[in-house]
C-alpha atoms as a PDB file:
ATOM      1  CA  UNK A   1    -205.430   1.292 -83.168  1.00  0.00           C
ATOM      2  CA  UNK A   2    -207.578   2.706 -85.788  1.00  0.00           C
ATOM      3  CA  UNK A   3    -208.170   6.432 -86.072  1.00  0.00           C
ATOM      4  CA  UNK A   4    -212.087   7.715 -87.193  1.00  0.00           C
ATOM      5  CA  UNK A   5    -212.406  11.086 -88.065  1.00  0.00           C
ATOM      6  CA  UNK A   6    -215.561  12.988 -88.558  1.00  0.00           C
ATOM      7  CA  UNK A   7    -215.821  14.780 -91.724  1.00  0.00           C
ATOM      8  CA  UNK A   8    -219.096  15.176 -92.680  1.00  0.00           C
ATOM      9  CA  UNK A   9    -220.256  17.756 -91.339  1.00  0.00           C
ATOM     10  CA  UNK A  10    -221.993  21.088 -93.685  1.00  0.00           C
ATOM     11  CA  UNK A  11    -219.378  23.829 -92.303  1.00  0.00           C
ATOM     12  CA  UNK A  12    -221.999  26.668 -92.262  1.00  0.00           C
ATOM     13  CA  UNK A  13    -219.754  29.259 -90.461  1.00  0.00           C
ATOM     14  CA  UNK A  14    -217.093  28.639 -93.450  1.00  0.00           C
ATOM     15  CA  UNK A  15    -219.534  29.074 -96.005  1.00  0.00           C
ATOM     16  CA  UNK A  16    -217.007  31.037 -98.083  1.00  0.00           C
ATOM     17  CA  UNK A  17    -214.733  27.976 -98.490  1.00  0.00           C
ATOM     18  CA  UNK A  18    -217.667  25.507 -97.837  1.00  0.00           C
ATOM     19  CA  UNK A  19    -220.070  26.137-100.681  1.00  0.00           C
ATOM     20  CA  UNK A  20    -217.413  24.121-102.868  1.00  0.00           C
ATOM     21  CA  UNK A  21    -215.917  21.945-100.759  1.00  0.00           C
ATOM     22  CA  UNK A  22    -216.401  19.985 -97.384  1.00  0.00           C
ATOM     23  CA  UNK A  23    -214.921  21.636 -94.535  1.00  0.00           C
ATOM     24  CA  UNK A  24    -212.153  19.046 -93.843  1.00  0.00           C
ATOM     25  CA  UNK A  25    -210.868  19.510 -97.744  1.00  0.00           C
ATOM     26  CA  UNK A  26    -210.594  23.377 -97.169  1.00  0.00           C
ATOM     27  CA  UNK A  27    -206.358  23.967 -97.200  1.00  0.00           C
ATOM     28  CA  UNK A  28    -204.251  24.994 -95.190  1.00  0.00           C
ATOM     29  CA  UNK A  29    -200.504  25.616 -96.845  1.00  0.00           C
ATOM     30  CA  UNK A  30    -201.613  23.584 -99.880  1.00  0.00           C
ATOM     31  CA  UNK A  31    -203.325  20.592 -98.444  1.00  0.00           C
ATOM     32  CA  UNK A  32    -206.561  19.880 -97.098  1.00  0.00           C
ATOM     33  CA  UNK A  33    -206.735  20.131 -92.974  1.00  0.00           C
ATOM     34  CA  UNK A  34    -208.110  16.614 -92.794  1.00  0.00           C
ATOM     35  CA  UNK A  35    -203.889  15.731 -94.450  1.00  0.00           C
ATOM     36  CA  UNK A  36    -202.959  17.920 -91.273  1.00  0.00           C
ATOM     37  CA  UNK A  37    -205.101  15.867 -88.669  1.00  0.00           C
ATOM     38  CA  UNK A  38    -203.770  12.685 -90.404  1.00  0.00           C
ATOM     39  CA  UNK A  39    -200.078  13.368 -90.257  1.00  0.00           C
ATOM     40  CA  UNK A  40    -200.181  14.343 -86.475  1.00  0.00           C
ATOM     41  CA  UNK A  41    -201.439  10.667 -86.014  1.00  0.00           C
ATOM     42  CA  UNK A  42    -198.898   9.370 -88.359  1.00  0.00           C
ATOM     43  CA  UNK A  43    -196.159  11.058 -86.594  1.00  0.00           C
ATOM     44  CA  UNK A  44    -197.273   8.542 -83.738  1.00  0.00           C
ATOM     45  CA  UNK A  45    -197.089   5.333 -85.823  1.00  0.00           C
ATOM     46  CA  UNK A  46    -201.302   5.436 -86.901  1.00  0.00           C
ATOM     47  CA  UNK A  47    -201.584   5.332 -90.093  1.00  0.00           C
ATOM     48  CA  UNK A  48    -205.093   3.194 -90.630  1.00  0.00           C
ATOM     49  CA  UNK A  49    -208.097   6.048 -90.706  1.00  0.00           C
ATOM     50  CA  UNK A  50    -211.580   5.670 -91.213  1.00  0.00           C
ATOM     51  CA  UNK A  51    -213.090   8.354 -92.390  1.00  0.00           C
ATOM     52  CA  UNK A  52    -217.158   9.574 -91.879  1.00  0.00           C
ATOM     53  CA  UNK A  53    -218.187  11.536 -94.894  1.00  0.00           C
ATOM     54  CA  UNK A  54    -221.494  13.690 -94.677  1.00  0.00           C
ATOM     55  CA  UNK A  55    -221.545  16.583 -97.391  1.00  0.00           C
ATOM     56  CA  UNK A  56    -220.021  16.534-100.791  1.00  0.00           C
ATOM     57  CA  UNK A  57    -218.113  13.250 -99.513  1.00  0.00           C
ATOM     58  CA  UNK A  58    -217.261  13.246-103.343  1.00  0.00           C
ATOM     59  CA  UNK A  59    -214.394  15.081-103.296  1.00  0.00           C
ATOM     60  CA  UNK A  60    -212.662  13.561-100.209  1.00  0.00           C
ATOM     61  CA  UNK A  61    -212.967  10.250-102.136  1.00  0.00           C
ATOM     62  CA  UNK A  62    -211.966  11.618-105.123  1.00  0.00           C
ATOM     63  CA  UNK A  63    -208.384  12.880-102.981  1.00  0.00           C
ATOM     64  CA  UNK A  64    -207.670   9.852-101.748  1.00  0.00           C
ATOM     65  CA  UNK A  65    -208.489   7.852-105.079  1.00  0.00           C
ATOM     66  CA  UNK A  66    -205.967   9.404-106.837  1.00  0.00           C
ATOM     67  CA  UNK A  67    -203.967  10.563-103.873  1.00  0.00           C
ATOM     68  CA  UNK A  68    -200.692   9.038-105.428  1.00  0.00           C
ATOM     69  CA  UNK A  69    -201.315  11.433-108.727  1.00  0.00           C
ATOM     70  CA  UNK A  70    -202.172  14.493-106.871  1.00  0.00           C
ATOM     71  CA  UNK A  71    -198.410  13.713-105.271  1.00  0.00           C
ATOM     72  CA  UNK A  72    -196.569  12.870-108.251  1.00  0.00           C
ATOM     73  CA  UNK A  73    -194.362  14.691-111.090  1.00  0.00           C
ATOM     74  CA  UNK A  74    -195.916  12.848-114.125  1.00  0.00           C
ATOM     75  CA  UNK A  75    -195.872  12.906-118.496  1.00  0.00           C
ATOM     76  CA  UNK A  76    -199.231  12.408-120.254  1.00  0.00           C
ATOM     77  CA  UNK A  77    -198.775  10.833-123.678  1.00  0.00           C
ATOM     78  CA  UNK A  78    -202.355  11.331-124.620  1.00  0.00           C
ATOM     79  CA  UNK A  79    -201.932  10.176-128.417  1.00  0.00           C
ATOM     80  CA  UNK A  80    -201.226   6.651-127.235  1.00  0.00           C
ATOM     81  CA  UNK A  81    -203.279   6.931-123.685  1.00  0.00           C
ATOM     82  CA  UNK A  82    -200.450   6.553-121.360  1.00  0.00           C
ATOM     83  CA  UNK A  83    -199.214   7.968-118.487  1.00  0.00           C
ATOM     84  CA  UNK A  84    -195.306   7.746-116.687  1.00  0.00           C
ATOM     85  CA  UNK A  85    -195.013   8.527-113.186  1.00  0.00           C
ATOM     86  CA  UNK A  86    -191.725  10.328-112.308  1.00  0.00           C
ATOM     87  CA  UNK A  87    -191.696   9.978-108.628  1.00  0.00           C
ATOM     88  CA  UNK A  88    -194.139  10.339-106.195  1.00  0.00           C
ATOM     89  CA  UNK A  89    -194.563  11.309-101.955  1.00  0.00           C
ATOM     90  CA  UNK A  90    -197.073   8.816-100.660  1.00  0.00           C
ATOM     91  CA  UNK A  91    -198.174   8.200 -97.639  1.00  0.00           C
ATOM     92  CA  UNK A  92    -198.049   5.224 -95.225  1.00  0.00           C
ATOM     93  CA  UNK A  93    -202.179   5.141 -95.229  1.00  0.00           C
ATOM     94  CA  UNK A  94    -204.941   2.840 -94.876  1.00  0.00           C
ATOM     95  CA  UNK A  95    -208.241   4.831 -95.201  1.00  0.00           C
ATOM     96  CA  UNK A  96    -211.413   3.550 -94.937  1.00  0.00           C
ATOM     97  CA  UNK A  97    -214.226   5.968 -96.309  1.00  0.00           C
ATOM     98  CA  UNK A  98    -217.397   5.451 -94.766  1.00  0.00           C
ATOM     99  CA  UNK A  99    -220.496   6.958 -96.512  1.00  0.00           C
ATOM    100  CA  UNK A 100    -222.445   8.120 -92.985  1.00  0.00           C
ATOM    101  CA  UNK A 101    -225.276  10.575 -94.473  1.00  0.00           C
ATOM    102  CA  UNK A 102    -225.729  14.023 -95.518  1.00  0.00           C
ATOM    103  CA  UNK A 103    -228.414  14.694 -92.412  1.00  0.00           C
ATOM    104  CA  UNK A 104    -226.520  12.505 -90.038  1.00  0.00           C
ATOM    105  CA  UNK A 105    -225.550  14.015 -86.960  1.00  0.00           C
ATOM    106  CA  UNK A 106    -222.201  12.660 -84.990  1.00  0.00           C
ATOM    107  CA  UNK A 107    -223.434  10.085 -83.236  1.00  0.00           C
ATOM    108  CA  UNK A 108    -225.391   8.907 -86.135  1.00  0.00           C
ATOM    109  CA  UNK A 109    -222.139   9.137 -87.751  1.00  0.00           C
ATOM    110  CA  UNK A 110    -220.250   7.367 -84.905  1.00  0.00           C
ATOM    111  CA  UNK A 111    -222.365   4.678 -84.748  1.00  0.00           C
ATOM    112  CA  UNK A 112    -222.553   3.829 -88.577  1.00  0.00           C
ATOM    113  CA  UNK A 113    -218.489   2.995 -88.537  1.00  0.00           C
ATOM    114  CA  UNK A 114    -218.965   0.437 -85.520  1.00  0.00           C
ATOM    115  CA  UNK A 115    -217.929  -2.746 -87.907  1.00  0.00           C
ATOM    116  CA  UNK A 116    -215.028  -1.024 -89.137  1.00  0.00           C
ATOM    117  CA  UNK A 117    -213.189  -0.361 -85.944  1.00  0.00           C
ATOM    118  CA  UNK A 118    -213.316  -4.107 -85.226  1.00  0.00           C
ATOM    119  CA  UNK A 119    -214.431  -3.950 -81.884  1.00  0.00           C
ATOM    120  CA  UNK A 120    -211.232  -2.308 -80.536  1.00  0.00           C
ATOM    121  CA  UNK A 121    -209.864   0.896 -78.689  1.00  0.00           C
ATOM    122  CA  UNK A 122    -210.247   3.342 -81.063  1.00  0.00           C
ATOM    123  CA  UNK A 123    -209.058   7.415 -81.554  1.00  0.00           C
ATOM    124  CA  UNK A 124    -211.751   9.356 -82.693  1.00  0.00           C
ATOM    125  CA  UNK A 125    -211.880  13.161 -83.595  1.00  0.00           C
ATOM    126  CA  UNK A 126    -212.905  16.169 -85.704  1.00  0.00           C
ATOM    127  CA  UNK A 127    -211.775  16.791 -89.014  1.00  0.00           C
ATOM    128  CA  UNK A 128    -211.700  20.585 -88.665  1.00  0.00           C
ATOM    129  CA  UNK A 129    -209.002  20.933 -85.528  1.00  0.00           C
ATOM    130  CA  UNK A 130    -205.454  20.547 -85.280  1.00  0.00           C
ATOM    131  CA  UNK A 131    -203.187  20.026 -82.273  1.00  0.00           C
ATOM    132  CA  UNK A 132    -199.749  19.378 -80.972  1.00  0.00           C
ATOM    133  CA  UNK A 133    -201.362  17.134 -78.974  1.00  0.00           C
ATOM    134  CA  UNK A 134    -198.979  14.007 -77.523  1.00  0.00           C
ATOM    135  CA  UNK A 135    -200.853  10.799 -78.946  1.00  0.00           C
ATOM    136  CA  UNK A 136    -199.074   8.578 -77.091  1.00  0.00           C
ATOM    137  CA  UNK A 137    -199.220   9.911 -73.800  1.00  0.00           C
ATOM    138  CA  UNK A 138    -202.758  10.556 -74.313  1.00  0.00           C
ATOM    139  CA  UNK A 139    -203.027   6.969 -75.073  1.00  0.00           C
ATOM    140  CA  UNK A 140    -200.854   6.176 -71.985  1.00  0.00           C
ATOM    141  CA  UNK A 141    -203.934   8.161 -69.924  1.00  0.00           C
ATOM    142  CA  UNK A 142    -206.220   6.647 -71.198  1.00  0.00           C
ATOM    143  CA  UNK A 143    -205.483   3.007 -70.570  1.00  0.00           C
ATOM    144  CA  UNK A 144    -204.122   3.867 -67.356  1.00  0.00           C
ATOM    145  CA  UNK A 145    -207.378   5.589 -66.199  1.00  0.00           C
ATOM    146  CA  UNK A 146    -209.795   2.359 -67.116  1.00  0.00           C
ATOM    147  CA  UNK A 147    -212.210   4.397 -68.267  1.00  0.00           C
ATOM    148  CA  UNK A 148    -214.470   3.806 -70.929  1.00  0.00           C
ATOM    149  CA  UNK A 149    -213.756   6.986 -72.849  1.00  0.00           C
ATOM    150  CA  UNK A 150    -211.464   9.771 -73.086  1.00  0.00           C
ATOM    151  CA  UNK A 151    -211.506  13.683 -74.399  1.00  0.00           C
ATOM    152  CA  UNK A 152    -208.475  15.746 -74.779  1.00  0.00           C
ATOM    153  CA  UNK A 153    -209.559  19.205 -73.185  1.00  0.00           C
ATOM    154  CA  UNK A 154    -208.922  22.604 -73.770  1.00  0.00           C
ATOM    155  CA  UNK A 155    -208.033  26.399 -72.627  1.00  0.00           C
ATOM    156  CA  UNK A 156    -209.502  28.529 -75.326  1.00  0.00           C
ATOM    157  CA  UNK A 157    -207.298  31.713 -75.477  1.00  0.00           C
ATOM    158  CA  UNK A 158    -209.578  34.913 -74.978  1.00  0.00           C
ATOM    159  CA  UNK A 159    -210.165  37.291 -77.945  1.00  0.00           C
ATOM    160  CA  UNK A 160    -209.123  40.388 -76.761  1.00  0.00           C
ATOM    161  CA  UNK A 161    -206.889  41.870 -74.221  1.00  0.00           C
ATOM    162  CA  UNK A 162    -208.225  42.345 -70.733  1.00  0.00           C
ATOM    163  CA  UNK A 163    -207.883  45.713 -68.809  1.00  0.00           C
ATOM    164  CA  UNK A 164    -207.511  46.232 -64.944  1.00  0.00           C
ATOM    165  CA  UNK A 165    -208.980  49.656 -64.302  1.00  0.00           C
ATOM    166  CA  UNK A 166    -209.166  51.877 -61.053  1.00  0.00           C
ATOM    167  CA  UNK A 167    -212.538  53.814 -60.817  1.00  0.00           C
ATOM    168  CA  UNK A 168    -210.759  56.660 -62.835  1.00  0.00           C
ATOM    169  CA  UNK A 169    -210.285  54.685 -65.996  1.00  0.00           C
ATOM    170  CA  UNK A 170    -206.542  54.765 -65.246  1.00  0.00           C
ATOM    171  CA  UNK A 171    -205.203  50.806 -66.910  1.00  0.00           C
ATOM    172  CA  UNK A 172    -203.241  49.099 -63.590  1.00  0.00           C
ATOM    173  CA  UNK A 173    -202.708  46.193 -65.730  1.00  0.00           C
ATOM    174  CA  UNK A 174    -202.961  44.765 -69.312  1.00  0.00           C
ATOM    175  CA  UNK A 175    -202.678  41.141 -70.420  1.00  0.00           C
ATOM    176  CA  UNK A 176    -203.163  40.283 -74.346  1.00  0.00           C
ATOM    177  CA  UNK A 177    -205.302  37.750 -74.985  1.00  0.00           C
ATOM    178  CA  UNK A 178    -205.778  35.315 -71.656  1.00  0.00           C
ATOM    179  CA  UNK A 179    -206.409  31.969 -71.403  1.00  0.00           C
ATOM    180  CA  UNK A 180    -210.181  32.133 -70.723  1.00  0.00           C
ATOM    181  CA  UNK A 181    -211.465  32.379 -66.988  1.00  0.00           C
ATOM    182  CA  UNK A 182    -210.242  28.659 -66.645  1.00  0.00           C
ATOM    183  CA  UNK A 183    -212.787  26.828 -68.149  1.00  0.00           C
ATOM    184  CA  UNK A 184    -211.520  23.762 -69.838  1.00  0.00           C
ATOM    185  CA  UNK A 185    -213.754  22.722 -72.770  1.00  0.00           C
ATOM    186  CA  UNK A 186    -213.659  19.618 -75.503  1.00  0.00           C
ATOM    187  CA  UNK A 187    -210.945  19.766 -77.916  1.00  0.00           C
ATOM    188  CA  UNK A 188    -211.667  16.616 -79.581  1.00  0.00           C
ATOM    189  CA  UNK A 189    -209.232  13.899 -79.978  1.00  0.00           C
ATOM    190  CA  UNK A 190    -210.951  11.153 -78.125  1.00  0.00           C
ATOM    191  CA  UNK A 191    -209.864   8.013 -76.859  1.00  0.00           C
ATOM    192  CA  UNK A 192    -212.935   5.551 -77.302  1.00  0.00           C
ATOM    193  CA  UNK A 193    -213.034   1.854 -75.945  1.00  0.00           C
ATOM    194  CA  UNK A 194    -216.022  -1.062 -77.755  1.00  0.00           C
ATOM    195  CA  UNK A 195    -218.327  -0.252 -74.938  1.00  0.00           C
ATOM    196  CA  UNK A 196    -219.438   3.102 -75.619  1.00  0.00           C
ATOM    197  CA  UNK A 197    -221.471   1.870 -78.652  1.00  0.00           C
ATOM    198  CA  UNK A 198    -223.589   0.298 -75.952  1.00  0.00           C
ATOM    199  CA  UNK A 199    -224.702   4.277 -75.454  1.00  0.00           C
ATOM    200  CA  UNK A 200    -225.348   4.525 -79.231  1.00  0.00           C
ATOM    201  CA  UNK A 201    -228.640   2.037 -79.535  1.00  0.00           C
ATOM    202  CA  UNK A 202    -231.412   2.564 -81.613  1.00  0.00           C
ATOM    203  CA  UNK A 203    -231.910   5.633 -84.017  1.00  0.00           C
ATOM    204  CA  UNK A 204    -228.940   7.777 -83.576  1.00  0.00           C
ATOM    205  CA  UNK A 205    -229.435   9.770 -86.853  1.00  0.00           C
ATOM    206  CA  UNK A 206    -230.482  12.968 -85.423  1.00  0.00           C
ATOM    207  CA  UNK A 207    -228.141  12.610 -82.009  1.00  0.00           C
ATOM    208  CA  UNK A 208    -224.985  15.009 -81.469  1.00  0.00           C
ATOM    209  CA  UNK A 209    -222.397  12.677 -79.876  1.00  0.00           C
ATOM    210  CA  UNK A 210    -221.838  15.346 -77.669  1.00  0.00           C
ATOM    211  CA  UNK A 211    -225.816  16.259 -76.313  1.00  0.00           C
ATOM    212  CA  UNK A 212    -226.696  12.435 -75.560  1.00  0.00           C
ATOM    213  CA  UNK A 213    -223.945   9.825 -75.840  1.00  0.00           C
ATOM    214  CA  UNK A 214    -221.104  11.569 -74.358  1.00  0.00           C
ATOM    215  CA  UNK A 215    -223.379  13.189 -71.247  1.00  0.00           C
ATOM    216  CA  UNK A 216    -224.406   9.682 -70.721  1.00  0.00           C
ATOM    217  CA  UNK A 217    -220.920   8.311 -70.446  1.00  0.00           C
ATOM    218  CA  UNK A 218    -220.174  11.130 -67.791  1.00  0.00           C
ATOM    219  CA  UNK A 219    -222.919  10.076 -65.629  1.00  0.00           C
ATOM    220  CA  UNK A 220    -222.137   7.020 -65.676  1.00  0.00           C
ATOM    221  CA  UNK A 221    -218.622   8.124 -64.568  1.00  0.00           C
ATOM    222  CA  UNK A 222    -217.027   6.487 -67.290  1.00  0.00           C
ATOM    223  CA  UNK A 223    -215.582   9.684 -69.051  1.00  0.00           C
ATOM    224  CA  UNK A 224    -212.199  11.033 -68.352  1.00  0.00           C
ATOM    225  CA  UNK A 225    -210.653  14.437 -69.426  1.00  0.00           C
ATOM    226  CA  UNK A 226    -206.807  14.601 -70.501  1.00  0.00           C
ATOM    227  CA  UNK A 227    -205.733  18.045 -70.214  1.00  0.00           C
ATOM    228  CA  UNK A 228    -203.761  19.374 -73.027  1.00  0.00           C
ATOM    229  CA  UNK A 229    -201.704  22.577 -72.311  1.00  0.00           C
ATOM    230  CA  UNK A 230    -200.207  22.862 -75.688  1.00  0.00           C
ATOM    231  CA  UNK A 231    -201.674  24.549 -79.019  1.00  0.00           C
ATOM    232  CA  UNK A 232    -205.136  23.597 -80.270  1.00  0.00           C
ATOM    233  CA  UNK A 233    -207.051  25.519 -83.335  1.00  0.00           C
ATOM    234  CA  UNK A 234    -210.009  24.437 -84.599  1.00  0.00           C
ATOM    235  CA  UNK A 235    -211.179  26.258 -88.298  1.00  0.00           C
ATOM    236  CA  UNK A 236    -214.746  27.214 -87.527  1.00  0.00           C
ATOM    237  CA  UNK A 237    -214.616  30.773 -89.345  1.00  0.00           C
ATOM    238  CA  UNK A 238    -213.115  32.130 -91.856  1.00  0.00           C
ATOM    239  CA  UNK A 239    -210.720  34.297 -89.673  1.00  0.00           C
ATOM    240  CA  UNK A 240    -209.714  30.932 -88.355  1.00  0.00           C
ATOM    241  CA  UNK A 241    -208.445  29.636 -91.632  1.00  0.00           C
ATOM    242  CA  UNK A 242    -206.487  32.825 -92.314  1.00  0.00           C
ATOM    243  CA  UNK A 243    -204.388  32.505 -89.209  1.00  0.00           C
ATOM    244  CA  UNK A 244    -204.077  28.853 -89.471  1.00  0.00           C
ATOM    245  CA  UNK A 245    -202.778  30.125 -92.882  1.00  0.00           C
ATOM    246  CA  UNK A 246    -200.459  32.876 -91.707  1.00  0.00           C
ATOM    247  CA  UNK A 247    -198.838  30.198 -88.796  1.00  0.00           C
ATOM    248  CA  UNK A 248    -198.066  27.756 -91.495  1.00  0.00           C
ATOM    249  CA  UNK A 249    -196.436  30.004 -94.113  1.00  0.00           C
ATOM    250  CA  UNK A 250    -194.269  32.015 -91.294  1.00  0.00           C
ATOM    251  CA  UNK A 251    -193.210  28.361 -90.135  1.00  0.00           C
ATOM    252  CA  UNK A 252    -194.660  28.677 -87.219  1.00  0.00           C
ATOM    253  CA  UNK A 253    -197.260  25.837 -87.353  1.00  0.00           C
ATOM    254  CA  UNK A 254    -196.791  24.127 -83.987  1.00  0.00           C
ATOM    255  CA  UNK A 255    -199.508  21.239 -84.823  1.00  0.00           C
ATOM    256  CA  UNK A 256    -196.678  20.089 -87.449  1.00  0.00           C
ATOM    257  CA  UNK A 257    -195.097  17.453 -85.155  1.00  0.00           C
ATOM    258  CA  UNK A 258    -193.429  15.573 -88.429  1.00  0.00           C
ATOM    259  CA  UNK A 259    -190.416  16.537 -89.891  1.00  0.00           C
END
């Protein structure tokens, strides 16, 4: 089963990383998060990708081109143009890298990497959000519930603390940051079967997978929700990226389900 991944997207909200890069090549602990969304599918045995680039799609080619230099220890003998590779770390990878549009919305995007999924079950999600999400029981849902499609939800954790106050201000109870009001929202990692390209006819280009598509699927009752109770961070901000950062360098990165 093939895994797409949306990364082509402009990232306005990270415009301090994302004036240079694309979102999905902004780092975490060294590497790019779109490495991070990739090796929590390869822990589960998927290793073929195909990959929707948008905005300064350059650069994620360029990574993957010479993705077995950026991982190597290697001597440059420039007077006779030759080059010794030492050793090198690669991955297990087949990535496709779809050219979707700069303007293309998701479902534009979606819709553009029909031929390369073969018409199979495919994984689809973002290229900004990491989880410690179980693929393979997520799978196991999703086949079991014979649905057309499948989202992974979420519980956002609130911002701030919330306080339980008498009439006299006197605090009867603090919690630190609660899961929010119990609202479960879209996380992302998708389970998609052929059929939902049937909801992505005609000109898609300016259509957020989420607004049309995915609303159509529902009433159609052909969308199921698998709830995921574990960690989930997507980088929107630039306050996101920092603790993303701090988790990973204090070893504390639960989306890191490979050794």
């Amino acid at each position: 089963m093939k895994v797409v991944i949306l990364a082509g997207g402009l990232g306005t909200r990270l415009s301090e990383e994302t004036g240079i890069r694309p979102k999905p090549m902004v780092e975490i602990g060294g590497k790019p998060i779109l490495w991070h969304i990739m090796k929590i599918y390869s822990h589960y045995g998927f290793n073929e990708f195909v990959i929707c680039l948008g905005y300064k799609g350059y650069m994620i080619k360029e990574y993957f081109a010479n993705y077995f230099l950026h991982q190597s220890d290697v001597t440059i003998d420039l007077a006779n143009n030759k080059m010794e590779i030492h050793n090198s770390d690669a991955e297990n990878w087949k990535v496709t890298l779809v050219e979707t549009g700069v303007d293309t919305n998701t479902a534009g995007r979606i819709k553009k990497i029909k031929k390369y999924v073969d018409g199979e079950t495919f994984m689809l999600t973002y290229g900004d959000g990491v989880a410690n999400i179980d693929v393979a029981k997520l799978i196991t849902f999703h086949t079991k519930s014979n649905k057309m499609a499948t989202l992974t939800s979420i519980q956002l954790p609130g911002r701030f603390g919330n306080l339980d106050m008498d009439d006299k201000g006197v605090v009867k109870k603090f919690q630190e940051k609660p899961i929010g009001d119990g609202i479960w929202i879209n996380g992302g990692f998708f389970v998609l079967n052929k059929e939902i390209f049937n909801y992505l006819e005609g000109d898609m280009n300016e259509i957020q997978w989420e607004k049309k598509p995915l609303i159509e699927i529902a009433n159609d009752g052909q969308l199921n929700a698998y709830a995921h109770n574990g960690f989930w961070k997507c980088m929107d901000a630039i306050r996101d990226k920092i603790e993303l950062e701090e988790l990973w360098d204090s070893g504390k990165a639960e989306w890191k389900v490979w050794k």
